[in-house]
N, C-alpha and C. Protein backbone atom coordinates (compact mmCIF):
# COMPACT_ATOMS: atom_id res chain seq x y z
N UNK A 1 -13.76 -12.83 7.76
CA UNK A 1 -12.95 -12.81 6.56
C UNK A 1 -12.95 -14.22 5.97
N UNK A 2 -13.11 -14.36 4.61
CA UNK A 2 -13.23 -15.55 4.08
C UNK A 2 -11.66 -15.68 3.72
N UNK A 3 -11.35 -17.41 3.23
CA UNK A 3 -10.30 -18.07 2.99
C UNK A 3 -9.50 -17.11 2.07
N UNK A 4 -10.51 -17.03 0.99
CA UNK A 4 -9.99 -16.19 -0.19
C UNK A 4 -9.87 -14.87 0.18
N UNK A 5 -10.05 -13.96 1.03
CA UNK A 5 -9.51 -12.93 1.14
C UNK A 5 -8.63 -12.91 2.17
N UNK A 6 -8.15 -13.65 2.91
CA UNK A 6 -6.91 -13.85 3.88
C UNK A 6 -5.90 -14.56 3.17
N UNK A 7 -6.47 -15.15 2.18
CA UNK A 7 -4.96 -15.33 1.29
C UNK A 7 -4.54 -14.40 0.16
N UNK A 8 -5.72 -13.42 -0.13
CA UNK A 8 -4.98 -12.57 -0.30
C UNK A 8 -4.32 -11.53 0.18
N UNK A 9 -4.94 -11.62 1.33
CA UNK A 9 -4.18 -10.63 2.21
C UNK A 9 -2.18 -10.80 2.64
N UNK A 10 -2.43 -11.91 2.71
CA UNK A 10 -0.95 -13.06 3.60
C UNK A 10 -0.06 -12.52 2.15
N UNK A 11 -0.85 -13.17 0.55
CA UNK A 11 -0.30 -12.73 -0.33
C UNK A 11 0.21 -11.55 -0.41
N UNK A 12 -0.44 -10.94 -0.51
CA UNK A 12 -0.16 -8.96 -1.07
C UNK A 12 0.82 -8.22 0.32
N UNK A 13 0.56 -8.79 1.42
CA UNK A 13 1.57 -8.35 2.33
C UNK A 13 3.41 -8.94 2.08
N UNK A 14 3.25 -10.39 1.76
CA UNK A 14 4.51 -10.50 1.59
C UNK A 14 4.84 -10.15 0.01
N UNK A 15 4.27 -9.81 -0.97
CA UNK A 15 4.51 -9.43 -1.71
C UNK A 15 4.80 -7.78 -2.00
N UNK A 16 4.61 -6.90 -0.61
CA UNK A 16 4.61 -6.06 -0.63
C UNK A 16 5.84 -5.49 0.22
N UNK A 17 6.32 -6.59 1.48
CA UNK A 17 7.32 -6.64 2.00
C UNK A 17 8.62 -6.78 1.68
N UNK A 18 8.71 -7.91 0.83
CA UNK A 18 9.45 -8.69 -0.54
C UNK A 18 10.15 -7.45 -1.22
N UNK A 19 9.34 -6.83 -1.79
CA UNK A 19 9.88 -5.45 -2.65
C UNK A 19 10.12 -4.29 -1.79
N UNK A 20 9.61 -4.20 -0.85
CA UNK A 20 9.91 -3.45 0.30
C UNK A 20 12.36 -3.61 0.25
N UNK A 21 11.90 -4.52 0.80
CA UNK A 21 13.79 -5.13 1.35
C UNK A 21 14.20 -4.76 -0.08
N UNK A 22 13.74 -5.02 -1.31
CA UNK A 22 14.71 -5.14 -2.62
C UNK A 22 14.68 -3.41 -3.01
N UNK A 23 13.95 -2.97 -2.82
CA UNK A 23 13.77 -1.59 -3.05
C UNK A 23 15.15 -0.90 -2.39
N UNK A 24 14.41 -0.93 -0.62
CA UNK A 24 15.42 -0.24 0.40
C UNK A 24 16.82 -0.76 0.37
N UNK A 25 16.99 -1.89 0.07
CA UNK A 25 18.57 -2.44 0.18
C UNK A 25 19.47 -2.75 -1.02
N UNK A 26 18.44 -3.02 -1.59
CA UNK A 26 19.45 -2.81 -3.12
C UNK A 26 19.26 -2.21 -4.17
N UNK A 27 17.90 -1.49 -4.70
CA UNK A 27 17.84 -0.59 -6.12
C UNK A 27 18.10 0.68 -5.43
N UNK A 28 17.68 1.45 -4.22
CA UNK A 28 18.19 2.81 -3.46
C UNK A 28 19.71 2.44 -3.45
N UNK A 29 19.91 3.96 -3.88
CA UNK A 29 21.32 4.39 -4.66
C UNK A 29 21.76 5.28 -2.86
N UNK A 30 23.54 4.74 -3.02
CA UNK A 30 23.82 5.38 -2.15
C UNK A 30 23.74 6.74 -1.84
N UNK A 31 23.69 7.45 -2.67
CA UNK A 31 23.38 8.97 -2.56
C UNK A 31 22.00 9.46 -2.07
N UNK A 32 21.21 8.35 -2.50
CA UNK A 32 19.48 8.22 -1.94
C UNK A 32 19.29 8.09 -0.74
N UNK A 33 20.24 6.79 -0.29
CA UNK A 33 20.08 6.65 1.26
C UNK A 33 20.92 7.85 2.41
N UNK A 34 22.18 8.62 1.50
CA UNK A 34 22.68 9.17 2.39
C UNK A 34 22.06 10.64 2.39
N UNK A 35 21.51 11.12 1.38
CA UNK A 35 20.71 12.20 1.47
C UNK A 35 19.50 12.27 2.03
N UNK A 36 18.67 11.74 1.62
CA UNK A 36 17.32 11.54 1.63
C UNK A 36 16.49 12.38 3.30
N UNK A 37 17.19 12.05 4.24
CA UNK A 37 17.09 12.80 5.31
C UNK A 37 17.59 14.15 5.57
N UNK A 38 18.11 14.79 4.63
CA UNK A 38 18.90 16.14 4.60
C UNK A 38 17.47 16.68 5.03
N UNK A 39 18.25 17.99 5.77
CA UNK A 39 17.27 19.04 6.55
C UNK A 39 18.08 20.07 6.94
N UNK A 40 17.98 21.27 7.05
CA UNK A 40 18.79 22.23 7.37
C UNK A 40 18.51 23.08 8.59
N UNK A 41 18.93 22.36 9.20
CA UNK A 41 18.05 22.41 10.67
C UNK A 41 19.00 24.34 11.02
N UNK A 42 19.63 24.81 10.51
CA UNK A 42 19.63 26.70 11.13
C UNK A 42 18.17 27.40 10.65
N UNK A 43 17.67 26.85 9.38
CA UNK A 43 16.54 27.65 9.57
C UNK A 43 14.92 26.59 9.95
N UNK A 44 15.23 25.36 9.55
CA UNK A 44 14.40 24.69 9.88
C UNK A 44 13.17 23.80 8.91
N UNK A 45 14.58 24.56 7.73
CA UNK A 45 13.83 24.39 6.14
C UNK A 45 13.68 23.19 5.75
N UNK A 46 13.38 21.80 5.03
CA UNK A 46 13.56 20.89 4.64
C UNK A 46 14.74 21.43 3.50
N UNK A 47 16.14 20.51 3.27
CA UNK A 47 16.95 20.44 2.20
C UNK A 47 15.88 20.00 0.74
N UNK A 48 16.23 21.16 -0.13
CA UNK A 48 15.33 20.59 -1.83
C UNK A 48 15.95 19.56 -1.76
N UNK A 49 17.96 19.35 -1.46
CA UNK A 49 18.61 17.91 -2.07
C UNK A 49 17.93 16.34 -1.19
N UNK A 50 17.12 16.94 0.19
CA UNK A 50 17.01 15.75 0.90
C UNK A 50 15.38 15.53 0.03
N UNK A 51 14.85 16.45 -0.16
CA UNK A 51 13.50 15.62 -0.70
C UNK A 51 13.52 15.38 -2.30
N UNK A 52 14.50 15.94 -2.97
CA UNK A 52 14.71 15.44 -3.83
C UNK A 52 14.65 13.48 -4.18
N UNK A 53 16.39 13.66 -3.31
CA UNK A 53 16.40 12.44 -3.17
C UNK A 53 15.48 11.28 -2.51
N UNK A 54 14.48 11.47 -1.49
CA UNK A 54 13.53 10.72 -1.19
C UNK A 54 12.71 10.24 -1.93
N UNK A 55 12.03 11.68 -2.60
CA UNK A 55 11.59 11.57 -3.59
C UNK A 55 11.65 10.20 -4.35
N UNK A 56 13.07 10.25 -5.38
CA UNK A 56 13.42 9.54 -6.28
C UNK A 56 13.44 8.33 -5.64
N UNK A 57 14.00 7.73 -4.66
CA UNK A 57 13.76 6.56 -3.81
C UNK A 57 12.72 6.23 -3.96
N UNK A 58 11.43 6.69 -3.60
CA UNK A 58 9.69 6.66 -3.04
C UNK A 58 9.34 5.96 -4.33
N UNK A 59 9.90 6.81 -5.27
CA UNK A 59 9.52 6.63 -6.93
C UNK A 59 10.27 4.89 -7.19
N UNK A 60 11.23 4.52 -6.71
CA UNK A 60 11.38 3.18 -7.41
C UNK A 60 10.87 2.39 -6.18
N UNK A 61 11.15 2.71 -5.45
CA UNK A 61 10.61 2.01 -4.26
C UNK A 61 8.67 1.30 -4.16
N UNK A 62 8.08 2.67 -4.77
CA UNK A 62 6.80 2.29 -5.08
C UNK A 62 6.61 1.44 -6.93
N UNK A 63 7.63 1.66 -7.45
CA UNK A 63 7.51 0.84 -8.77
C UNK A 63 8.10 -0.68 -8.42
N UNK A 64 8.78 -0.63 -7.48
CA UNK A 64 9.40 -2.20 -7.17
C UNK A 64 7.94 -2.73 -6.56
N UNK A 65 7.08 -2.03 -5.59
CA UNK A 65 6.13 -2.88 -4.98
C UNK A 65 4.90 -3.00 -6.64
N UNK A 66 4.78 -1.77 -7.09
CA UNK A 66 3.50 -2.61 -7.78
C UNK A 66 4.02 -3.47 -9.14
N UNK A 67 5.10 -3.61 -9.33
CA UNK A 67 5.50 -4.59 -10.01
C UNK A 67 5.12 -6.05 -9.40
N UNK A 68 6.09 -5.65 -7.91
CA UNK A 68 5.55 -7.41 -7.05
C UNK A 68 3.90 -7.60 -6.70
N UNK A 69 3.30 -6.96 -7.04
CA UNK A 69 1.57 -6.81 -6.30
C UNK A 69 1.28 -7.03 -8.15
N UNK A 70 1.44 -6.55 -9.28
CA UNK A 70 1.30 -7.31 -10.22
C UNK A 70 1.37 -8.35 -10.62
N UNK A 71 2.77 -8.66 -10.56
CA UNK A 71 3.20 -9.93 -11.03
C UNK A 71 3.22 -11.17 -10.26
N UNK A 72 2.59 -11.14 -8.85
CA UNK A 72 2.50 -11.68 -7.96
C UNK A 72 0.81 -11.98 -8.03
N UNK A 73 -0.03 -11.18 -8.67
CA UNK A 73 -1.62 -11.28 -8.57
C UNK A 73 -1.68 -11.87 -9.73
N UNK A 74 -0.36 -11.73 -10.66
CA UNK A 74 -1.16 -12.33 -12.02
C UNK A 74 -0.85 -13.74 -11.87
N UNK A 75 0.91 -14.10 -11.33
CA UNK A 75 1.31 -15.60 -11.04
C UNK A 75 0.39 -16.45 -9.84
N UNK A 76 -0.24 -15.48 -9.03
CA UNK A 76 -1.10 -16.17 -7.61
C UNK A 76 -2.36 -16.21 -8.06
N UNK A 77 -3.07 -15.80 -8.93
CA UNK A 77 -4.26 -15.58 -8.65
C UNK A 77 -4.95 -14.44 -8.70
N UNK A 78 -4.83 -13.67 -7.64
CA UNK A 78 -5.42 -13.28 -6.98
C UNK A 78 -6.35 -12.50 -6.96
N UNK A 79 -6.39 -11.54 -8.01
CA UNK A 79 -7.54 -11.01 -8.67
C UNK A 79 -7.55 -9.44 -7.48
N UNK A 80 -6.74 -9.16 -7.80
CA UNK A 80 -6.48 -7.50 -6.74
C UNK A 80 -7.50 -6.78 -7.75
N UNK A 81 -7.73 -5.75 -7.08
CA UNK A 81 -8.39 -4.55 -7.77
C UNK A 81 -8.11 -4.15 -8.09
N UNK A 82 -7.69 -3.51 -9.16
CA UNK A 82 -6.51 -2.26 -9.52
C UNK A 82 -6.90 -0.95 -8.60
N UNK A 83 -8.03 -0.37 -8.50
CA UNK A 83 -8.17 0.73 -7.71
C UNK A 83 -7.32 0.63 -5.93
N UNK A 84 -7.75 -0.67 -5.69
CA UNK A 84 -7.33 -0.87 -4.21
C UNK A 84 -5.78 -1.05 -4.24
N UNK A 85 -5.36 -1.86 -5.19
CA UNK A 85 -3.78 -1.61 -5.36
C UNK A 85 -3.04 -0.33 -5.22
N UNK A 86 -4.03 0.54 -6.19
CA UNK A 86 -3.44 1.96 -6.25
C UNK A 86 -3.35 2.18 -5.29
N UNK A 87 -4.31 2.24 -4.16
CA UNK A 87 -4.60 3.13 -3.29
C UNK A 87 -3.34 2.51 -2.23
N UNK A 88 -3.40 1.15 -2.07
CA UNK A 88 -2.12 0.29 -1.20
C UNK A 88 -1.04 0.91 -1.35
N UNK A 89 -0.90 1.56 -2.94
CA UNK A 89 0.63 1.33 -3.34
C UNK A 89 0.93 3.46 -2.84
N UNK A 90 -0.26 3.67 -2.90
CA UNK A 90 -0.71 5.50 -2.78
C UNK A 90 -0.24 5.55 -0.97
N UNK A 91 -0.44 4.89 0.06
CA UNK A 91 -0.87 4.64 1.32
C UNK A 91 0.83 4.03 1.86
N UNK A 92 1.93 3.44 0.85
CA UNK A 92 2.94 2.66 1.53
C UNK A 92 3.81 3.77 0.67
N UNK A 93 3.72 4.68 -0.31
CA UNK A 93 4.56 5.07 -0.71
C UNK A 93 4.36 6.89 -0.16
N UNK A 94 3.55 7.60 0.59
CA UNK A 94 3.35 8.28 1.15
C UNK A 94 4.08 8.41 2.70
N UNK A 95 3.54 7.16 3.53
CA UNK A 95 4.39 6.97 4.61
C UNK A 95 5.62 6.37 4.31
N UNK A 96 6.19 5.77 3.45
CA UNK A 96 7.47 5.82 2.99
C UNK A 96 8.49 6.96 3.20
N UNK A 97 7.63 7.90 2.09
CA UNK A 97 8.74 9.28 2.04
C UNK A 97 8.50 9.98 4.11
N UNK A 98 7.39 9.81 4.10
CA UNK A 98 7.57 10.76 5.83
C UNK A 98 8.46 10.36 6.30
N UNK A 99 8.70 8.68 6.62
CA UNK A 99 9.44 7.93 7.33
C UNK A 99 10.73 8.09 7.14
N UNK A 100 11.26 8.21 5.90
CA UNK A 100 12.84 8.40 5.45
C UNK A 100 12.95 9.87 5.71
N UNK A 101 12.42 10.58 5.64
CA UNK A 101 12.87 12.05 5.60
C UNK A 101 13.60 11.70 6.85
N UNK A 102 13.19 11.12 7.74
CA UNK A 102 13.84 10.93 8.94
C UNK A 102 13.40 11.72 10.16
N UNK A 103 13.65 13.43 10.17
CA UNK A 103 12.86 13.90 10.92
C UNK A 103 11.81 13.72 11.83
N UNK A 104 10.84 13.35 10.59
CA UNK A 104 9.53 13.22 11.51
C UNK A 104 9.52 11.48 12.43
N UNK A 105 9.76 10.93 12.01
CA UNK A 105 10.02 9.98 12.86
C UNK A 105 11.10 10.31 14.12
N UNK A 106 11.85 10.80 14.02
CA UNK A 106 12.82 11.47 15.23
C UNK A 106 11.61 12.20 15.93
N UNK A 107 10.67 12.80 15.30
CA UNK A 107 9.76 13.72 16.47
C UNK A 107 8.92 12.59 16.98
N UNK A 108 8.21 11.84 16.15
CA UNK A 108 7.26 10.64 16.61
C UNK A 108 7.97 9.95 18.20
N UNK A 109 9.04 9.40 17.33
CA UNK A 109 10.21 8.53 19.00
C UNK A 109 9.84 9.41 19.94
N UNK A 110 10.47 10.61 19.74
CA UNK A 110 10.45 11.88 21.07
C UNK A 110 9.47 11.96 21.87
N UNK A 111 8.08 11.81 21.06
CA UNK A 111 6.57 11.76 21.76
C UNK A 111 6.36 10.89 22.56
N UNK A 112 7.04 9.84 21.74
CA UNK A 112 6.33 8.64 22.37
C UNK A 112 7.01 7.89 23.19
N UNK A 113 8.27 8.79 24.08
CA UNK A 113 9.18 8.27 25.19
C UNK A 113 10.11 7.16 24.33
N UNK A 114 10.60 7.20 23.01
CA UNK A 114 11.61 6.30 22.27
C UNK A 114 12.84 7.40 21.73
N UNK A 115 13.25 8.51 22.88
CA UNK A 115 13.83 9.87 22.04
C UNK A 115 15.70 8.42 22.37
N UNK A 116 15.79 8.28 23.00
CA UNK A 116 16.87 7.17 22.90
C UNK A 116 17.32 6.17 22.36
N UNK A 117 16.05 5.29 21.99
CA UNK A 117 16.20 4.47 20.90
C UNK A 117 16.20 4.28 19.55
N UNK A 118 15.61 5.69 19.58
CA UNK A 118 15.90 5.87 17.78
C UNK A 118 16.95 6.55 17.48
N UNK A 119 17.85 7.19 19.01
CA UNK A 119 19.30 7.60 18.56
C UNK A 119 20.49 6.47 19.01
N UNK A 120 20.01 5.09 19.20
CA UNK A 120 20.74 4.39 19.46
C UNK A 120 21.85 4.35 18.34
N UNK A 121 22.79 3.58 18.58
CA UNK A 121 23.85 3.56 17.55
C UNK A 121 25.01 2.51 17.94
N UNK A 122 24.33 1.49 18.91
CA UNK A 122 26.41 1.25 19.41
C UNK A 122 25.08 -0.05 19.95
N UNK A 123 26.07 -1.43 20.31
CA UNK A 123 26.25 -3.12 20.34
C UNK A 123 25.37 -3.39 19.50
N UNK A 124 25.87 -2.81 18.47
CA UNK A 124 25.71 -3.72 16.68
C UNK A 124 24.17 -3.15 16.73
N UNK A 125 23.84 -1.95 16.99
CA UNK A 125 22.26 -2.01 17.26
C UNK A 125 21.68 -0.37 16.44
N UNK A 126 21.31 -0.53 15.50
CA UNK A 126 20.82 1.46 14.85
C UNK A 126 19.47 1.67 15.21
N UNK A 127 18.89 2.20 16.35
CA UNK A 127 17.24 2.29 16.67
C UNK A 127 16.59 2.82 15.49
N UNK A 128 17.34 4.01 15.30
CA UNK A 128 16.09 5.05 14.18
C UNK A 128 15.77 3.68 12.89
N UNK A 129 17.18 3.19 12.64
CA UNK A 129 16.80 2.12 11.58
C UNK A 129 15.71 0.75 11.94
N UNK A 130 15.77 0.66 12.88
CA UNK A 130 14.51 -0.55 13.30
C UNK A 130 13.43 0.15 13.75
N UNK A 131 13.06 1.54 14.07
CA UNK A 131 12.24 2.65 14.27
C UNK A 131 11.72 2.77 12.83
N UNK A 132 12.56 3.12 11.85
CA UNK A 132 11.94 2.89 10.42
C UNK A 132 11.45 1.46 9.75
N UNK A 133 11.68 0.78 9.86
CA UNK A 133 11.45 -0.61 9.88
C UNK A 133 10.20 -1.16 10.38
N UNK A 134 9.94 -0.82 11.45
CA UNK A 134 8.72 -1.65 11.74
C UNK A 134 7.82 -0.04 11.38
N UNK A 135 8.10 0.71 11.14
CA UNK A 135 6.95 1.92 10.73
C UNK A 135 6.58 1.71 9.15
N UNK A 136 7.24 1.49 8.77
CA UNK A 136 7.26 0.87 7.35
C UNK A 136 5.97 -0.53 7.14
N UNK A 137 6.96 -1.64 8.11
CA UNK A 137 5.95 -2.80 7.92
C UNK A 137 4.40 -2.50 8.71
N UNK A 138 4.64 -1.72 9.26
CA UNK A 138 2.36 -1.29 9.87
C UNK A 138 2.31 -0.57 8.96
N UNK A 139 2.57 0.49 8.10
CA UNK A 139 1.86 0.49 6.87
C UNK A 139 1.51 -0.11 5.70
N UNK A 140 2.96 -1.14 6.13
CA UNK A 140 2.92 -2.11 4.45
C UNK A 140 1.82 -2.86 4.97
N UNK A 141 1.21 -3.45 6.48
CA UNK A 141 0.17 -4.26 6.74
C UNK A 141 -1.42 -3.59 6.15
N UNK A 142 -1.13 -2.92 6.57
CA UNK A 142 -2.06 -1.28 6.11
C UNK A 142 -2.83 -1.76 4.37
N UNK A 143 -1.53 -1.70 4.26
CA UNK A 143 -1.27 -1.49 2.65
C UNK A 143 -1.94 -2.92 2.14
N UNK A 144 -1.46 -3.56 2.71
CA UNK A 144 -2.05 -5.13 2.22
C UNK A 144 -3.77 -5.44 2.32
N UNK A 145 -3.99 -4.64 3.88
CA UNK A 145 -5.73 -4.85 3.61
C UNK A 145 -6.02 -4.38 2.94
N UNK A 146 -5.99 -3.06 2.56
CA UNK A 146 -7.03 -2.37 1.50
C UNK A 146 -6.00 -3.41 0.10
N UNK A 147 -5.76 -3.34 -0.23
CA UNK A 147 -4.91 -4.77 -1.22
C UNK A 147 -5.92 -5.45 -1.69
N UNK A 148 -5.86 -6.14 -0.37
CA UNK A 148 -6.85 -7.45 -0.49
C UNK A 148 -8.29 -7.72 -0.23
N UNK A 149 -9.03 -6.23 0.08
CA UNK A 149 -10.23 -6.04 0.59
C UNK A 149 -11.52 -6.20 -0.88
C-alpha cells in the first residue's frame, strides 16, 4: 500500500467513524433508538414500527457519513471515487440496519459463546451496546478500504 492510499484510508475511516458517533448519538431521534429493534417475537414477525424506524435512522445515519466522506475528501484531498464511496457508504449502511434491528446480533453473540455479554446490563456496563459498537466499527473499517482503494 502506498503513502497515498493509507492516508486515505486513516482518512475515510475516521471520517466515517466521526459521523458514525454524530449520527448514533445525536441526530437518531429517541423514538429511533427506542424502536428500531421492535420484533414481535409471538409470531416471530419483524415489527413494520421496528423497521420502519431503523430504517429512517440508516437513512440519516448514512447521509451524516457521506456528507463527512465528502466534505472531508474535498477539505483533505483526497480524491475518493465516487463509485467506491457509494459502495462504502452501500456496505456501512446495510450492516448498520442488521446490527440495530438488534435481533440478529443477539443470534450472532449466541453462536459465538457471547449469549451473556450481549445481555449484560449491570457495573455501569450494556454488552449488546459494545456488541453493536465494535460490529459497526469492522464494517466502518470495511467501509474505509473499499473508500480508499
Amino acid at each position: 500500500m502506498d503513502n497515498s492510499r493509507a492516508a486515505r484510508f486513516a482518512a475515510s475511516y475516521a471520517l466515517l467513524r466521526a459521523a458514525a458517533d454524530v449520527a448514533d448519538h445525536w441526530i437518531q431521534t429517541d423514538h429511533q433508538a427506542t424502536t428500531k429493534g421492535q420484533h414481535d417475537h409471538n409470531n416471530g414477525q419483524s415489527s413494520a414500527a421496528g423497521r420502519r424506524a431503523c430504517a429512517a435512522h440508516v437513512a440519516t445515519y448514512t447521509a451524516a457519513q457521506a456528507a463527512a466522506l465528502l466534505l472531508g475528501s474535498r477539505v483533505l484531498g483526497l480524491r475518493l471515487r465516487p463509485g467506491r464511496a457509494a459502495a462504502a457508504l452501500a456496505l456501512s449502511a446495510a450492516t448498520h440496519y442488521v446490527a440495530d434491528r438488534r435481533e440478529p446480533l443477539r443470534r450472532l453473540a449466541d453462536a459465538t459463546g457471547k449469549a451473556d455479554f450481549v445481555r449484560l446490563a449491570d457495573h455501569g456496563l450494556n454488552g449488546g451496546y459494545l456488541l453493536d459498537q465494535a460490529f459497526h466499527h469492522a464494517f466502518e473499517t470495511a467501509a474505509a478500504l473499499i473508500a480508499s482503494a
